[in-house]
C-alpha atoms as a PDB file:
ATOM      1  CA  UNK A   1      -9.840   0.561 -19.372  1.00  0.00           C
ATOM      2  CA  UNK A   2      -9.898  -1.596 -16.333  1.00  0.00           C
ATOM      3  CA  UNK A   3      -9.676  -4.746 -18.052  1.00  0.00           C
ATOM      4  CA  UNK A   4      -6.324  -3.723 -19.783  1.00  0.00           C
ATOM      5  CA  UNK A   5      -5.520  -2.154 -16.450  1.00  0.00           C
ATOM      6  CA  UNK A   6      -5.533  -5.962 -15.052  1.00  0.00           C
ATOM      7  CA  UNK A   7      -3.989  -7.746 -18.482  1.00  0.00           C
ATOM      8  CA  UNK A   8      -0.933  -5.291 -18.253  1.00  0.00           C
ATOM      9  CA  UNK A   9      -0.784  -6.468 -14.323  1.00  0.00           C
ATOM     10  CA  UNK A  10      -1.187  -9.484 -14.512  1.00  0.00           C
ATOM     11  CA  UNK A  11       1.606  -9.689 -17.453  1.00  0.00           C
ATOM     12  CA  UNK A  12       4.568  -8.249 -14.872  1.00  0.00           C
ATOM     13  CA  UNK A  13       6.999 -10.786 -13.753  1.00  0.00           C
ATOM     14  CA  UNK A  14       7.659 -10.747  -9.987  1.00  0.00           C
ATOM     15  CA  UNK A  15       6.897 -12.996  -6.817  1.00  0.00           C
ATOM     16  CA  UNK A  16       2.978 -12.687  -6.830  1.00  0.00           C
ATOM     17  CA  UNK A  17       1.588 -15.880  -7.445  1.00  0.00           C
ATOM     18  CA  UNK A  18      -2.369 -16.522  -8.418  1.00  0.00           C
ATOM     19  CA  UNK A  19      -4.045 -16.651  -5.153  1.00  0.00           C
ATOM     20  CA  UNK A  20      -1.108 -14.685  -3.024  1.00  0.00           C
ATOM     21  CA  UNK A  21      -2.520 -11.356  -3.497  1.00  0.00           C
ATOM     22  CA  UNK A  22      -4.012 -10.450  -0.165  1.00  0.00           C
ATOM     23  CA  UNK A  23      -4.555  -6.578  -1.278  1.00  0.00           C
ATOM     24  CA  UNK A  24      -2.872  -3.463  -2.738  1.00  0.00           C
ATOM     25  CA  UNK A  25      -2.080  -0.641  -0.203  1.00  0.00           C
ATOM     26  CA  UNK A  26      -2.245   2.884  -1.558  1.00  0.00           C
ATOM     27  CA  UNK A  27       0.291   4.560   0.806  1.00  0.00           C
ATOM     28  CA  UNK A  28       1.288   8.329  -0.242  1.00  0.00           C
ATOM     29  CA  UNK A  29       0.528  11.928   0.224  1.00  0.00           C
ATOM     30  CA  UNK A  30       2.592  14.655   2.298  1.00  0.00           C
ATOM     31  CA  UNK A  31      -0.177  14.621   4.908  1.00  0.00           C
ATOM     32  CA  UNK A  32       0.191  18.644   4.736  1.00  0.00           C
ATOM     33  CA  UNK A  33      -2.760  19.076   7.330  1.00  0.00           C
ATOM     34  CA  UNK A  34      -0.505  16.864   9.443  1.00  0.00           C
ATOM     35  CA  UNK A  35       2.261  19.143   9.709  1.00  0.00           C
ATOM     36  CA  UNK A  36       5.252  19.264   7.779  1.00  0.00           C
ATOM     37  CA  UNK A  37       7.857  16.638   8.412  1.00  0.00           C
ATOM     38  CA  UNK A  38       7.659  12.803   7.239  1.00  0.00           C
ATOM     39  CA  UNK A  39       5.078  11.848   4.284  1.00  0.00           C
ATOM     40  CA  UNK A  40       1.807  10.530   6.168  1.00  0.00           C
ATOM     41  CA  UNK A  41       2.282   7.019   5.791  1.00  0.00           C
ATOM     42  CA  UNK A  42       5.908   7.200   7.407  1.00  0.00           C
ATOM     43  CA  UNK A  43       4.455   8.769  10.460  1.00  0.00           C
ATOM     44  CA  UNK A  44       3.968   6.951  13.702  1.00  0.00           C
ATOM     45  CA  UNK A  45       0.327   6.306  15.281  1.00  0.00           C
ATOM     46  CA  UNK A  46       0.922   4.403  18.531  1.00  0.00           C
ATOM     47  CA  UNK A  47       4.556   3.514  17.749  1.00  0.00           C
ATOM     48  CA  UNK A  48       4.262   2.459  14.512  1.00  0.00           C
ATOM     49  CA  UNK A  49       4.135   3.935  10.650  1.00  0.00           C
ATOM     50  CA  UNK A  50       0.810   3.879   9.547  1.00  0.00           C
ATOM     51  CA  UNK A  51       1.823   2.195   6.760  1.00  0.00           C
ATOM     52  CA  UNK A  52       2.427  -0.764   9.074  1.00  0.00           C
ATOM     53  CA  UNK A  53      -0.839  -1.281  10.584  1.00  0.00           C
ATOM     54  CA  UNK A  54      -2.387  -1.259   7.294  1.00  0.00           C
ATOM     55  CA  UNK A  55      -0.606  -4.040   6.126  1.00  0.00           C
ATOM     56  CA  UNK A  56      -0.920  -5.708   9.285  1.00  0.00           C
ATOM     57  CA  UNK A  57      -4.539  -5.925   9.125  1.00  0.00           C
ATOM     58  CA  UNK A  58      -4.430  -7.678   5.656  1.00  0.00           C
ATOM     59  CA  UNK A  59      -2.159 -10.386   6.886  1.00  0.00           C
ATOM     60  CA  UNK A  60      -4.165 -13.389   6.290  1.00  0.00           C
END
């Protein structure tokens, strides 16, 4: 299953080029223990979306 997982990636056209792929960031869920409101990884932790200091910390 993985490997056609990968094959069927790796087939989609777009602007990822071998060696560019830093990582994948899951980012979804309501965050219902949270509170309602935005979806969790909308919602600001020291200013920023979550979201955002996820991808900052795979910056190479």
């Amino acid at each position: 299953m993985a490997d056609k997982t990968l094959r069927n990636f790796a087939s989609v056209p777009g602007p990822v080029r071998s060696g560019a792929l830093v990582g994948v960031v899951l980012a979804g869920g309501e965050g219902k223990r949270m509170g309602p409101g935005l979806l969790k990884p909308l919602r600001r932790l020291a200013g920023r979306p979550m979201v955002a200091h996820v991808v900052g910390r795979l910056r190479p």
